[in-house]
N, C-alpha and C. Protein backbone atom coordinates (compact mmCIF):
# COMPACT_ATOMS: atom_id res chain seq x y z
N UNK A 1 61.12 108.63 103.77
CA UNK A 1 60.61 108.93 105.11
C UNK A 1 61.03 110.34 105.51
N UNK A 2 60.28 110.99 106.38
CA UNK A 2 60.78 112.54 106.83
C UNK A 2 61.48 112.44 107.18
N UNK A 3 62.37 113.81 107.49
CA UNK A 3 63.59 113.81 108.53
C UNK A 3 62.07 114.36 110.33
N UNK A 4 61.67 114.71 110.30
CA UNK A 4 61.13 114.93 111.33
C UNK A 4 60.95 114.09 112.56
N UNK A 5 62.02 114.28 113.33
CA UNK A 5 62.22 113.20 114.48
C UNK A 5 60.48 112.53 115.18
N UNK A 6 59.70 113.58 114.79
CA UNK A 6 58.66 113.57 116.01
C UNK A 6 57.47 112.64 114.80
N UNK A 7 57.67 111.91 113.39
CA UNK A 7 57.32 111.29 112.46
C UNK A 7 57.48 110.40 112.41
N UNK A 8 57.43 109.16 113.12
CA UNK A 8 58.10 107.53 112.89
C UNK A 8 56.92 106.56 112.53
N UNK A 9 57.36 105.54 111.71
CA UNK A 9 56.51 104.24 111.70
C UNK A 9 57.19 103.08 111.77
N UNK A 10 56.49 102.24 112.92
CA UNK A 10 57.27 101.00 113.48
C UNK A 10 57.26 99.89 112.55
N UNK A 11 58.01 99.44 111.49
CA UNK A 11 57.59 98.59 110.45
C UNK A 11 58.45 97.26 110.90
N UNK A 12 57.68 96.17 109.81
CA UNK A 12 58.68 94.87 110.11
C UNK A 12 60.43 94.98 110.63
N UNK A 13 60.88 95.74 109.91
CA UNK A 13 62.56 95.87 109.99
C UNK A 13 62.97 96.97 111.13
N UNK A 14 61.72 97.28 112.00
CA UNK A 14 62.56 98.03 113.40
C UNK A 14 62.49 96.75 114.45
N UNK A 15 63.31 97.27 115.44
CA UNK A 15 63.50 96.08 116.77
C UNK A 15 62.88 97.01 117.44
N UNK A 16 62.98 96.34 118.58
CA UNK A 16 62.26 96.85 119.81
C UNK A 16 63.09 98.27 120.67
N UNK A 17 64.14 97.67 120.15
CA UNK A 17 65.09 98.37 120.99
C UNK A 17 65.17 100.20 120.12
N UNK A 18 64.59 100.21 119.30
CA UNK A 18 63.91 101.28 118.60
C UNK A 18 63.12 102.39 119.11
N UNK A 19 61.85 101.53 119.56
CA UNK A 19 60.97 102.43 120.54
C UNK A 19 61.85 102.85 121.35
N UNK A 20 62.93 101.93 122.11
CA UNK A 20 63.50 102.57 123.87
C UNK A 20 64.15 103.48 123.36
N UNK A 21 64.63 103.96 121.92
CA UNK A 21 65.73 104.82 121.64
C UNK A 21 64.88 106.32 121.62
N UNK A 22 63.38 106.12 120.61
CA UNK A 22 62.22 107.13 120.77
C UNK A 22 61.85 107.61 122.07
N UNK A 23 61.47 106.76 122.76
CA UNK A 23 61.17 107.05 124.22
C UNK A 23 62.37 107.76 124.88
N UNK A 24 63.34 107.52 124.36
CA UNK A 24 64.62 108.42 125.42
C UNK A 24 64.44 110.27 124.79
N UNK A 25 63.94 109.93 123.59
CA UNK A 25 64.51 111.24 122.39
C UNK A 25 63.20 112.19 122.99
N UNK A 26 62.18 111.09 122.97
CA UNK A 26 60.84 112.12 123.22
C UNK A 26 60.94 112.61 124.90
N UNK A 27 61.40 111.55 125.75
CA UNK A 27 60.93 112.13 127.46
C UNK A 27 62.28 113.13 127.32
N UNK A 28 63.17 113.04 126.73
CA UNK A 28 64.43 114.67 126.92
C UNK A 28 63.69 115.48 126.33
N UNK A 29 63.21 115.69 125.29
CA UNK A 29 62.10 116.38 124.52
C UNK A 29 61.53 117.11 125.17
N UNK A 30 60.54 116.41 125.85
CA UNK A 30 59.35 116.85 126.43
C UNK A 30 59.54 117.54 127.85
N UNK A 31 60.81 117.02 128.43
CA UNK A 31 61.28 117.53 129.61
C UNK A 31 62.03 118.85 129.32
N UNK A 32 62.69 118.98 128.21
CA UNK A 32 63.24 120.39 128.12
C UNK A 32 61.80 121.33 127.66
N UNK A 33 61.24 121.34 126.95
CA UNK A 33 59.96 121.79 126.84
C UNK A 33 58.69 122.36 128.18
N UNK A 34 59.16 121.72 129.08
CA UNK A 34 58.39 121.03 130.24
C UNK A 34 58.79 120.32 131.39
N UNK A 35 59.95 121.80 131.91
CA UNK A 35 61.09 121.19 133.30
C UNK A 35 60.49 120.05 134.52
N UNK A 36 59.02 120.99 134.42
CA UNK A 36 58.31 120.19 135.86
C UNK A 36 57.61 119.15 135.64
N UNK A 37 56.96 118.51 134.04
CA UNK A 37 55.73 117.93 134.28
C UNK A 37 56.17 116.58 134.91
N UNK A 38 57.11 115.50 134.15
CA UNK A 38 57.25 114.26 134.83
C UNK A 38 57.62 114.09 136.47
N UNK A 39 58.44 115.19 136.97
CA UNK A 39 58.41 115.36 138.33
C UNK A 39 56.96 115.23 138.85
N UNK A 40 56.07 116.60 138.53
CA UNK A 40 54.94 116.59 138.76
C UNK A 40 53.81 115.23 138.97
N UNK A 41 54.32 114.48 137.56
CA UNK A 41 53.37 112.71 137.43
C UNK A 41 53.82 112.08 138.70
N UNK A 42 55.27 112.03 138.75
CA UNK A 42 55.46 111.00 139.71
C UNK A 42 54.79 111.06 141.02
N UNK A 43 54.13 112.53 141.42
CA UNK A 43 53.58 112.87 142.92
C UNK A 43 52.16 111.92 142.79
N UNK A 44 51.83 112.01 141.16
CA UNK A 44 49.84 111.33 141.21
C UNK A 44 49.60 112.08 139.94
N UNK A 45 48.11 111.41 139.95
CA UNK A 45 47.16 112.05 139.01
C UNK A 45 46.55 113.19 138.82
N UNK A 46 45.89 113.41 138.11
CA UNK A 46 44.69 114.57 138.51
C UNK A 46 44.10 114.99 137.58
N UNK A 47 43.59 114.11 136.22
CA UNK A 47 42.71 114.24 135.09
C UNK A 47 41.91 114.80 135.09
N UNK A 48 41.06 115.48 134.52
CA UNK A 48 40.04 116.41 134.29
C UNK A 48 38.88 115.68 133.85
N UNK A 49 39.43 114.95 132.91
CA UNK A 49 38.66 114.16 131.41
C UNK A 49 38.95 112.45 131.62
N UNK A 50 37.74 111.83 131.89
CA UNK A 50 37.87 110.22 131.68
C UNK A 50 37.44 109.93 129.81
N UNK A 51 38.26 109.05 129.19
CA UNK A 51 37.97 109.09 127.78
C UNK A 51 37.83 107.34 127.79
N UNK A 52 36.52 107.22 127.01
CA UNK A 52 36.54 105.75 126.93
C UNK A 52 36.05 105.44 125.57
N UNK A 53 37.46 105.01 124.80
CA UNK A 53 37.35 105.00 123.39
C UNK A 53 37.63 103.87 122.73
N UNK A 54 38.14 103.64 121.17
CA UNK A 54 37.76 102.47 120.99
C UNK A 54 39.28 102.15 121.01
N UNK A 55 40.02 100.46 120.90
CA UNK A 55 41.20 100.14 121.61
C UNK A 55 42.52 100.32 119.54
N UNK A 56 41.42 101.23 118.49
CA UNK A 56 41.99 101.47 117.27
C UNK A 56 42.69 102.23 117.73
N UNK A 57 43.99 101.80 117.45
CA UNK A 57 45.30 102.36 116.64
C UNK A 57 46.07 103.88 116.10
N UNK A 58 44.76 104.25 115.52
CA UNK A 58 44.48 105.09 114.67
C UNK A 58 43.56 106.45 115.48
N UNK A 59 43.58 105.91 116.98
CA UNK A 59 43.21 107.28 117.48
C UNK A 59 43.58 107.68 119.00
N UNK A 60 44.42 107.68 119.21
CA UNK A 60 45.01 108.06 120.17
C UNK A 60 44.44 109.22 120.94
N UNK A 61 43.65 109.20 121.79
CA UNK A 61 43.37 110.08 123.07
C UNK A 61 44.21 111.28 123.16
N UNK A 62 45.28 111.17 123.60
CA UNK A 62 45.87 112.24 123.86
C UNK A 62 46.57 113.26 122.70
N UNK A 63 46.91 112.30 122.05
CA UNK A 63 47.57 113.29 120.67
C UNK A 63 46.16 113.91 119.84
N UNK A 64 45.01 113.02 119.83
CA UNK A 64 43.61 114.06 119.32
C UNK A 64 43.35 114.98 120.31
N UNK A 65 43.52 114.82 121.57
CA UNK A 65 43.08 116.02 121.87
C UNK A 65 44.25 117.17 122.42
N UNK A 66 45.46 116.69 122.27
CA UNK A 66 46.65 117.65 122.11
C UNK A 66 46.38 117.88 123.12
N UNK A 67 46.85 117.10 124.10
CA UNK A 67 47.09 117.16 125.64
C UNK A 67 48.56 116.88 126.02
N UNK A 68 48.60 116.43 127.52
CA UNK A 68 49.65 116.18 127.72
C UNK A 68 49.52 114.77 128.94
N UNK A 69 50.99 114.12 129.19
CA UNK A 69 50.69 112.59 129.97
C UNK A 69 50.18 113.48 131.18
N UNK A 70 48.93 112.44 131.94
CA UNK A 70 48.43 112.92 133.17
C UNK A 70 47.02 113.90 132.90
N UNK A 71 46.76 114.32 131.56
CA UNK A 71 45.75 114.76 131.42
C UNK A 71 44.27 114.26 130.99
N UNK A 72 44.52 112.48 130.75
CA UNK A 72 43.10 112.23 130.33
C UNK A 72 43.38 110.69 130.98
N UNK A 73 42.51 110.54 132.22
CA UNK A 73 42.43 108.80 132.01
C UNK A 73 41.46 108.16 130.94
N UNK A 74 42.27 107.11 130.68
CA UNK A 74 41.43 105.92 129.73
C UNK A 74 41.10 104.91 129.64
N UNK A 75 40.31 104.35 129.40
CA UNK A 75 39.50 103.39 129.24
C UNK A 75 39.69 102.95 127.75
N UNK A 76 40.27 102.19 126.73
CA UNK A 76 39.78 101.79 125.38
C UNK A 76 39.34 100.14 125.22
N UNK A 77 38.32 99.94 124.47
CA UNK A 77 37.96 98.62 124.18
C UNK A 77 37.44 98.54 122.96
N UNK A 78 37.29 97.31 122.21
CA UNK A 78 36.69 97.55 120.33
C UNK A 78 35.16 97.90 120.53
N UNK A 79 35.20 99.06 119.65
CA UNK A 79 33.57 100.01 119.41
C UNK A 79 33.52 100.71 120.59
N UNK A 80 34.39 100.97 121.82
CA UNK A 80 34.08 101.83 122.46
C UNK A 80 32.88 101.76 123.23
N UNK A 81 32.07 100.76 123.56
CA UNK A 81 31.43 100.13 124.26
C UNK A 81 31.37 100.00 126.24
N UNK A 82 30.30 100.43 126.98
CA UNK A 82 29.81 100.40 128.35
C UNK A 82 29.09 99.48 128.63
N UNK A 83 29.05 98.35 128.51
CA UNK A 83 28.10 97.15 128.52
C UNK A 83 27.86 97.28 129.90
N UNK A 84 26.53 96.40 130.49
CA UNK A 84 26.37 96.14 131.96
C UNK A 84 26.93 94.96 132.10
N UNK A 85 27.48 95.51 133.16
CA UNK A 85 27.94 93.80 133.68
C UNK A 85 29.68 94.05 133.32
N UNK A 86 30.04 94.65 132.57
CA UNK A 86 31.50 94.88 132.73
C UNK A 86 32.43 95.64 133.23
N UNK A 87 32.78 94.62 134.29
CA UNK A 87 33.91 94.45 135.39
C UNK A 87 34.98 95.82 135.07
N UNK A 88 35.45 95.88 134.22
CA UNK A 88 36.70 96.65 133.63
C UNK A 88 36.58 97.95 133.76
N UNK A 89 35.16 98.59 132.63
CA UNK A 89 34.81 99.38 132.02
C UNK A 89 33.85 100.37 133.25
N UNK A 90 33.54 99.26 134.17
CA UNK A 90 32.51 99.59 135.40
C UNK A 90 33.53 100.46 136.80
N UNK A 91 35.04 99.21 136.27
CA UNK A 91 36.13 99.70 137.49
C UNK A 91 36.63 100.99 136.93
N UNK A 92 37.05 101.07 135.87
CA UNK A 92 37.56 102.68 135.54
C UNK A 92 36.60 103.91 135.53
N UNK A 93 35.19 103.60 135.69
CA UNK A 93 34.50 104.61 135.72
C UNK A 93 34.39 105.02 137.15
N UNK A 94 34.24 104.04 137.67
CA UNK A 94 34.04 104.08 139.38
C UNK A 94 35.39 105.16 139.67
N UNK A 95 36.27 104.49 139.20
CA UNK A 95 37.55 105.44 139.72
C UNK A 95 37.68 106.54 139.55
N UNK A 96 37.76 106.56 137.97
CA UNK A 96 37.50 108.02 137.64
C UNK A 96 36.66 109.17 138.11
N UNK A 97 35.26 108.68 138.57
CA UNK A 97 34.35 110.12 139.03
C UNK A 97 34.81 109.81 140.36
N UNK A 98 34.66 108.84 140.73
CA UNK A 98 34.54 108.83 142.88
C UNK A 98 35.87 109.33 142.98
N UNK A 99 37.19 108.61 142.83
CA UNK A 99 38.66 109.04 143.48
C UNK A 99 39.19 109.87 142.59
N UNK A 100 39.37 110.31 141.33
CA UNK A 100 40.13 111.26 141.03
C UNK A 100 38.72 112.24 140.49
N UNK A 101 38.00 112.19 140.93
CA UNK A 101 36.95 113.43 140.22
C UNK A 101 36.67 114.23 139.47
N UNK A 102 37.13 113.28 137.86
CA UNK A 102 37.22 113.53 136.88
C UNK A 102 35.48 114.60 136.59
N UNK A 103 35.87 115.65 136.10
CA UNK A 103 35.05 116.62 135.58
C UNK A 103 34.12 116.76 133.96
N UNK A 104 35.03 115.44 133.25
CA UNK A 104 33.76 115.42 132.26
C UNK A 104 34.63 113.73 131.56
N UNK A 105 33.55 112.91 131.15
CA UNK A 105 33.33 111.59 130.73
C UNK A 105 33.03 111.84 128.79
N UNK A 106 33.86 111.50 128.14
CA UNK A 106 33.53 111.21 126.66
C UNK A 106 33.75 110.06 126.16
N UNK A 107 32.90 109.62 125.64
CA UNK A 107 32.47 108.05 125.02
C UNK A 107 33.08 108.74 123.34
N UNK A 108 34.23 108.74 123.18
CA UNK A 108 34.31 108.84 121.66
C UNK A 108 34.39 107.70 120.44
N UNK A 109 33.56 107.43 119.54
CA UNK A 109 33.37 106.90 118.38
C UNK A 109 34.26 106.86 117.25
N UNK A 110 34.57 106.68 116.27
CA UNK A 110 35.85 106.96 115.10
C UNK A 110 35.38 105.96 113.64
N UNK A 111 35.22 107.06 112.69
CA UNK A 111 35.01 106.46 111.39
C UNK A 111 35.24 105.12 111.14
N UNK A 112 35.18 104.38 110.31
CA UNK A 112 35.49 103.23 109.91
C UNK A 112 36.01 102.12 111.03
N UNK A 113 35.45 101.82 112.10
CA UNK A 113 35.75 101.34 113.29
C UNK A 113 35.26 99.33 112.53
N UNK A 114 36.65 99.12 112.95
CA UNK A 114 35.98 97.65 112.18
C UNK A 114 34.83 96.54 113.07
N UNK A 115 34.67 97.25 114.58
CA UNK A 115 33.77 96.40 115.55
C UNK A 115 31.85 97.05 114.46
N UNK A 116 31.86 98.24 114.51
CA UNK A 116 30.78 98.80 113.74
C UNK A 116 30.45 97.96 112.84
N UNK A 117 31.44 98.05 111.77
CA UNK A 117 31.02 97.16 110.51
C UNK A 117 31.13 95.77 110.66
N UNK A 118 31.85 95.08 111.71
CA UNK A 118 31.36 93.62 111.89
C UNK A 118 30.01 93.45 112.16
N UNK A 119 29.45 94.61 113.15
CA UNK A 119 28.36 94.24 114.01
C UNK A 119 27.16 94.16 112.84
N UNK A 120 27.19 94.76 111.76
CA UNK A 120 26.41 95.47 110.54
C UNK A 120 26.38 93.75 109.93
N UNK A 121 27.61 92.95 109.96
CA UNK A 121 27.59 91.87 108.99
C UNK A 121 26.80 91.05 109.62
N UNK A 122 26.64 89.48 108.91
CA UNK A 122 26.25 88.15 109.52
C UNK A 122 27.17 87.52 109.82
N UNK A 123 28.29 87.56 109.57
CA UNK A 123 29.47 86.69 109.20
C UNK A 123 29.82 86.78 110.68
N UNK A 124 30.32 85.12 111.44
CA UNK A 124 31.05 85.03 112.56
C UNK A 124 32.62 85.13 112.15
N UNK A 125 32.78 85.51 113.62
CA UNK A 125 34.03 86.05 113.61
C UNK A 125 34.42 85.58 115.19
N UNK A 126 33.72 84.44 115.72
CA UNK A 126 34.14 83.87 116.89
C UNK A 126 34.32 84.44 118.45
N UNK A 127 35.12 84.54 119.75
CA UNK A 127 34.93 84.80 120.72
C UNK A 127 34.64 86.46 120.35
N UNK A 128 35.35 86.84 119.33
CA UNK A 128 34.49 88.75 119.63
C UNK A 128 32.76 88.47 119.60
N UNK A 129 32.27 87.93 118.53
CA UNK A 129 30.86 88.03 118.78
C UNK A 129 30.05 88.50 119.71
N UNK A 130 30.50 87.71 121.06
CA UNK A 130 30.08 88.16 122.44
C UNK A 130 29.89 89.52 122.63
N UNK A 131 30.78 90.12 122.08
CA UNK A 131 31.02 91.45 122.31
C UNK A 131 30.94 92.58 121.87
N UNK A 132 30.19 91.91 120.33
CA UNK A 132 29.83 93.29 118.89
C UNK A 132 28.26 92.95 119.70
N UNK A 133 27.50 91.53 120.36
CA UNK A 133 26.50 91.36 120.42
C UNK A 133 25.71 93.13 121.23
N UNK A 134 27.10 93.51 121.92
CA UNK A 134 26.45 95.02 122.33
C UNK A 134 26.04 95.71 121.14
N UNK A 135 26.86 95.74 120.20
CA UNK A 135 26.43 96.83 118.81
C UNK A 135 25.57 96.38 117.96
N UNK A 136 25.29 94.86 117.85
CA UNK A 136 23.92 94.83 117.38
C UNK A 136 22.90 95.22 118.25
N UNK A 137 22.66 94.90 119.21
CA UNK A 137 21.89 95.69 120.06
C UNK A 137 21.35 97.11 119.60
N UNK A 138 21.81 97.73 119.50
CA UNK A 138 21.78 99.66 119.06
C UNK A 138 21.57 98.93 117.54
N UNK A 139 21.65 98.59 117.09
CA UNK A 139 21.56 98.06 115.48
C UNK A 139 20.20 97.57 115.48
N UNK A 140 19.96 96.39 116.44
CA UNK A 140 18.60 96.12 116.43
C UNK A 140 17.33 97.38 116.78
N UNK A 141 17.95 98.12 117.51
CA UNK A 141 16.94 99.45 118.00
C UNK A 141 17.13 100.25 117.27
N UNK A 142 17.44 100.36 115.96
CA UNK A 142 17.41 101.33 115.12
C UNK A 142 17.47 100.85 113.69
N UNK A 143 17.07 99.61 113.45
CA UNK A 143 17.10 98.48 112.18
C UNK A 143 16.40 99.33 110.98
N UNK A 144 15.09 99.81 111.65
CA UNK A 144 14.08 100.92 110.20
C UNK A 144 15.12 101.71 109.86
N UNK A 145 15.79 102.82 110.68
CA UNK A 145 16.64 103.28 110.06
C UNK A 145 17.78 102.96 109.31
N UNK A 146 18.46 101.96 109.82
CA UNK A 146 19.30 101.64 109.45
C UNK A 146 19.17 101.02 107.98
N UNK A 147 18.52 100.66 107.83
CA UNK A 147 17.73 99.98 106.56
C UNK A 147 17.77 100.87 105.49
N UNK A 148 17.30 102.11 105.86
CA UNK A 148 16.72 103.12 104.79
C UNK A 148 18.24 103.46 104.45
N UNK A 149 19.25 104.02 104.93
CA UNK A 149 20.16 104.05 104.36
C UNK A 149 20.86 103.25 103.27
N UNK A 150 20.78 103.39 102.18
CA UNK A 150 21.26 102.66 100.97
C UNK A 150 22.79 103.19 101.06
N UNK A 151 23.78 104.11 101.06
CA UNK A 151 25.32 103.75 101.21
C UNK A 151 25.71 102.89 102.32
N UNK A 152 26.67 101.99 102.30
CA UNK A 152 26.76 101.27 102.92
C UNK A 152 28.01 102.17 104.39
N UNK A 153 28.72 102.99 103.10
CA UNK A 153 29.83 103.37 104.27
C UNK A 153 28.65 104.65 105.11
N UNK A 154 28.02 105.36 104.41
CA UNK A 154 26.91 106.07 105.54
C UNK A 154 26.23 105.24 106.84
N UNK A 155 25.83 103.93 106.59
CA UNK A 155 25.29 103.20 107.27
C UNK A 155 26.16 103.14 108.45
N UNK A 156 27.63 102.46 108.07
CA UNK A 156 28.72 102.31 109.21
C UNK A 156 28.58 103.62 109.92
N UNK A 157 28.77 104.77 108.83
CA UNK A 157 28.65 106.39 109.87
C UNK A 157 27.49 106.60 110.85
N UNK A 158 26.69 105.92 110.75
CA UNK A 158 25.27 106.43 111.14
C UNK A 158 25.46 105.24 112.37
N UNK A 159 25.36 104.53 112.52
CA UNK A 159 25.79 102.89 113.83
C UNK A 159 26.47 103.33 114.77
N UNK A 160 27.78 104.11 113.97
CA UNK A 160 29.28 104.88 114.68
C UNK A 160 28.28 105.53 115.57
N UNK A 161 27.54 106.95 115.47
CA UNK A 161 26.99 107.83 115.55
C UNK A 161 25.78 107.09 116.56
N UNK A 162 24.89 106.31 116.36
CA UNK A 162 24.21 105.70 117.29
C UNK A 162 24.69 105.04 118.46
N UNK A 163 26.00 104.43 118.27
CA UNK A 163 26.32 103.97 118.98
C UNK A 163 27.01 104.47 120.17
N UNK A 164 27.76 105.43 120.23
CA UNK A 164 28.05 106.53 120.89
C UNK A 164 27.28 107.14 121.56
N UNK A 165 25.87 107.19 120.89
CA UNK A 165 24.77 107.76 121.81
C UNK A 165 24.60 107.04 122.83
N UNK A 166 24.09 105.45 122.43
CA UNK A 166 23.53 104.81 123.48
C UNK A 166 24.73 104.36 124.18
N UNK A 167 26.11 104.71 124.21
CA UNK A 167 27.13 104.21 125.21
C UNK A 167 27.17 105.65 125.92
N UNK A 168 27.31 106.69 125.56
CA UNK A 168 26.57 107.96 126.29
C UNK A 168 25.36 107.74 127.82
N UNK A 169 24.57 107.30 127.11
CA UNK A 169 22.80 106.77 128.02
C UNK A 169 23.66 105.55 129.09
N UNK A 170 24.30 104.75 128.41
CA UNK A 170 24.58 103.81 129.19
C UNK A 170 25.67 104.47 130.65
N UNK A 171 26.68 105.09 130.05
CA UNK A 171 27.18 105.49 131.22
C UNK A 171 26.80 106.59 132.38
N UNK A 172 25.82 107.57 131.56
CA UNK A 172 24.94 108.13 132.53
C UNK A 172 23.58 107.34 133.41
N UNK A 173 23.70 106.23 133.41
CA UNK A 173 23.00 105.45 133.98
C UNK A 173 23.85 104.82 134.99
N UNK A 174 24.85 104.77 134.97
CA UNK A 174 25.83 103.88 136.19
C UNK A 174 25.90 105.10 137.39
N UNK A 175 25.58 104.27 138.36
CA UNK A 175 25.07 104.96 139.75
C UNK A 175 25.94 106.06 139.93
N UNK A 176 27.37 105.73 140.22
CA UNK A 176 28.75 106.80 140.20
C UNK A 176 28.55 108.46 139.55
N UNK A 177 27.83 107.52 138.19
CA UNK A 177 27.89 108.98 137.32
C UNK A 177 26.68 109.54 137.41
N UNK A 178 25.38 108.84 137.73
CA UNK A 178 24.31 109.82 137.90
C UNK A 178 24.66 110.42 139.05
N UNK A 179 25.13 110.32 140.59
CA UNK A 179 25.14 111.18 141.66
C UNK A 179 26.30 112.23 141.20
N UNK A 180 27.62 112.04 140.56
CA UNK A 180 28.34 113.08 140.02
C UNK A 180 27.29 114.33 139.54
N UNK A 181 26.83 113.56 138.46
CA UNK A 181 26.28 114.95 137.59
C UNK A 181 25.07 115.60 138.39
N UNK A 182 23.89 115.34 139.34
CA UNK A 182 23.35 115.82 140.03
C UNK A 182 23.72 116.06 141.33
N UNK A 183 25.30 115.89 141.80
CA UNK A 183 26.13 116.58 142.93
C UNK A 183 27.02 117.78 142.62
N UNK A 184 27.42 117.15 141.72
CA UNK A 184 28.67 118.12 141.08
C UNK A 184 28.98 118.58 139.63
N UNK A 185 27.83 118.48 138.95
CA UNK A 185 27.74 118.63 137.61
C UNK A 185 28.64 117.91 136.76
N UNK A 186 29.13 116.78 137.26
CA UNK A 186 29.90 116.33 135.96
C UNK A 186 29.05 116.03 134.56
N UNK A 187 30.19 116.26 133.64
CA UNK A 187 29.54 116.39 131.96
C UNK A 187 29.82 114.87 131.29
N UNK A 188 28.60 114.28 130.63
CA UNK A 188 29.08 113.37 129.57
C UNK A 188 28.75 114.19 128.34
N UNK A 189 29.97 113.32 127.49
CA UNK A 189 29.69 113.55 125.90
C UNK A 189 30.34 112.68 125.38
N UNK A 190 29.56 113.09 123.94
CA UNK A 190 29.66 111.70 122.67
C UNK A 190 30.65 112.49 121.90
N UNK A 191 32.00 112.21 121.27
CA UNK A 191 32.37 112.53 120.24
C UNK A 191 32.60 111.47 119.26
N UNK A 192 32.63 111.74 117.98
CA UNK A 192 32.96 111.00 116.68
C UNK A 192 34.39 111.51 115.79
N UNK A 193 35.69 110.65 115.65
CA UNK A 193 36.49 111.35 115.54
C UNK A 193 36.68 110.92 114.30
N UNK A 194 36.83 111.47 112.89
CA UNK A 194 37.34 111.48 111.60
C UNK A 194 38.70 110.46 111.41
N UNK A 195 38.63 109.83 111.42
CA UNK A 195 39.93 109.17 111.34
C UNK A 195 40.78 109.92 109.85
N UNK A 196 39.91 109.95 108.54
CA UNK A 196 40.48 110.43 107.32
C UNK A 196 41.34 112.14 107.62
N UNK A 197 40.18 112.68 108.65
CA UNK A 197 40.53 114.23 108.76
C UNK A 197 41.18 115.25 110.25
N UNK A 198 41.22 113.87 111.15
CA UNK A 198 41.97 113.78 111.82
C UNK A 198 41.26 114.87 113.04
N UNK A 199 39.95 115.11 113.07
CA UNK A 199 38.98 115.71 113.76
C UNK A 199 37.90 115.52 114.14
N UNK A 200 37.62 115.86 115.42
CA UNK A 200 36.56 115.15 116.18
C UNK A 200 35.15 115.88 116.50
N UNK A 201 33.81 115.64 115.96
CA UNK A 201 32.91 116.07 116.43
C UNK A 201 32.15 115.57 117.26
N UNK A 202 31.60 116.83 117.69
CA UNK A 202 30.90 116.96 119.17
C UNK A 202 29.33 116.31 118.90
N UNK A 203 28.68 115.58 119.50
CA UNK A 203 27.49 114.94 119.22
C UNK A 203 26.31 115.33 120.17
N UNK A 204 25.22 115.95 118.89
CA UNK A 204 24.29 115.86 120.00
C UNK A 204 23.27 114.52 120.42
N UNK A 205 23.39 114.03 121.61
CA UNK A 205 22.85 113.45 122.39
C UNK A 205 21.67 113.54 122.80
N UNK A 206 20.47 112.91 122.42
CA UNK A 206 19.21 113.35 123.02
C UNK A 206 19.10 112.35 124.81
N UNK A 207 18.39 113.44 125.10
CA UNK A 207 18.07 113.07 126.56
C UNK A 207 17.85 111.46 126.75
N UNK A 208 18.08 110.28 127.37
CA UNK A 208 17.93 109.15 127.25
C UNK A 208 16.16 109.34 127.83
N UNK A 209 15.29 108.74 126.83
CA UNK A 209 13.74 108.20 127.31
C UNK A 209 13.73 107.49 128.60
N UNK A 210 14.82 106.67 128.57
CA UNK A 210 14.41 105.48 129.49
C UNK A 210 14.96 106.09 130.99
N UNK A 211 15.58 107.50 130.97
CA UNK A 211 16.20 107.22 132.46
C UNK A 211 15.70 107.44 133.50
N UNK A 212 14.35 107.27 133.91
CA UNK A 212 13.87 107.42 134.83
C UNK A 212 13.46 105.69 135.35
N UNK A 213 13.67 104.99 134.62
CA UNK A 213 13.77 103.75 134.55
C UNK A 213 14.71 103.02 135.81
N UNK A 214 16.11 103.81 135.33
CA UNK A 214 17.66 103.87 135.64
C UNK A 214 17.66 104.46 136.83
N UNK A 215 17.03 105.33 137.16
CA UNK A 215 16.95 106.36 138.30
C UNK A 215 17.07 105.72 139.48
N UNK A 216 17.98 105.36 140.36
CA UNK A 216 17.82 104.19 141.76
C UNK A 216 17.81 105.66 142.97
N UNK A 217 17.21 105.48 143.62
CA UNK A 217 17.20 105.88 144.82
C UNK A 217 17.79 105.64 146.58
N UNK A 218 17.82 105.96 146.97
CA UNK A 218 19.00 105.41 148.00
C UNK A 218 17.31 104.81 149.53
């Protein structure tokens, strides 16, 4: 294992009492580095960036985008998913643009996401079902394509990549965020983050067809 304090992995044979020893090493850390910021947290928020990503392990919000605590609220759930009708995903968005007036919304995606490739299978897998049933969805609306792809791990890339789009469309459709972006320009975007390479690209997004559909009027 490294000597590099700032390098750890939590395996069977650490206790708990492990992390509290990390957590002491990193907040002296970060505070000599950074006299004011935790003072600063304790006054409130004031995010820039709402990130609603997927609830893997393997990609941490803030360390991909080499930020700091207080700089990105989040949202994570499996596949990274905006469904209608959810309570959760509906309350953190609300919050985010109306009370802290977050300035740009990213729906980010991540390689080998195992909700993707369930959604791709037949095979049940019980109360999640409910909930990949969003990613077949985008699976079903893009089946010709999806088809033509003969690699299988391209296929997962390409779902990843769709799917992000239409959770993109979906959240620019929630009332909050359409009056943001035609009040105050707030930005959505799709990123897809490499899990192998540890980098995230920027996605282009085509205009959603349907949003004039979406369009409510007061």
């Amino acid at each position: 294992m490294s000597n590099d304090p700032t390098i750890f992995r939590f395996t069977d044979g650490d206790s708990i009492n492990s992390l509290i020893s990390r957590n002491k090493a990193w907040s002296q850390r970060l505070s000599a580095l950074r006299p004011g910021l935790f003072p600063s947290l304790a006054n409130g928020q004031h995010p820039q960036i709402l990130w609603i990503g997927c609830s893997d392990s393997r990609v941490p919000e803030t360390s991909v985008l080499d930020l700091l605590p207080g700089e990105v609220f989040v949202h994570r759930n499996i596949a990274n998913l905006v469904p209608i009708g959810d309570l959760s995903s509906l309350s953190v968005i609300q919050y985010a643009v109306e009370i802290l007036q977050v300035k740009h919304v990213i729906v980010c995606g991540h390689t080998g996401c195992g909700g993707i490739m369930a959604a791709l299978g037949q095979k049940k897998h019980g109360l999640v079902d409910a909930w990949l049933q969003n990613i077949r969805d985008v699976r079903a609306a893009h089946k010709a394509e999806l088809a033509a792809i003969t690699d299988p791990a391209k296929r997962v890339e390409r779902l990843v990549e769709l799917n992000v789009i239409a959770q993109v469309n979906s959240v620019k459709r929630n009332e909050s965020v359409a009056e943001a972006i035609s009040e105050r320009g707030l930005e959505v975007h799709g990123f897809v983050y490499d899990v192998g390479k540890g980098a995230v690209k920027l996605m282009e997004c085509p205009a959603d067809a349907n949003a004039e559909i979406y369009a409510l009027k007061g």
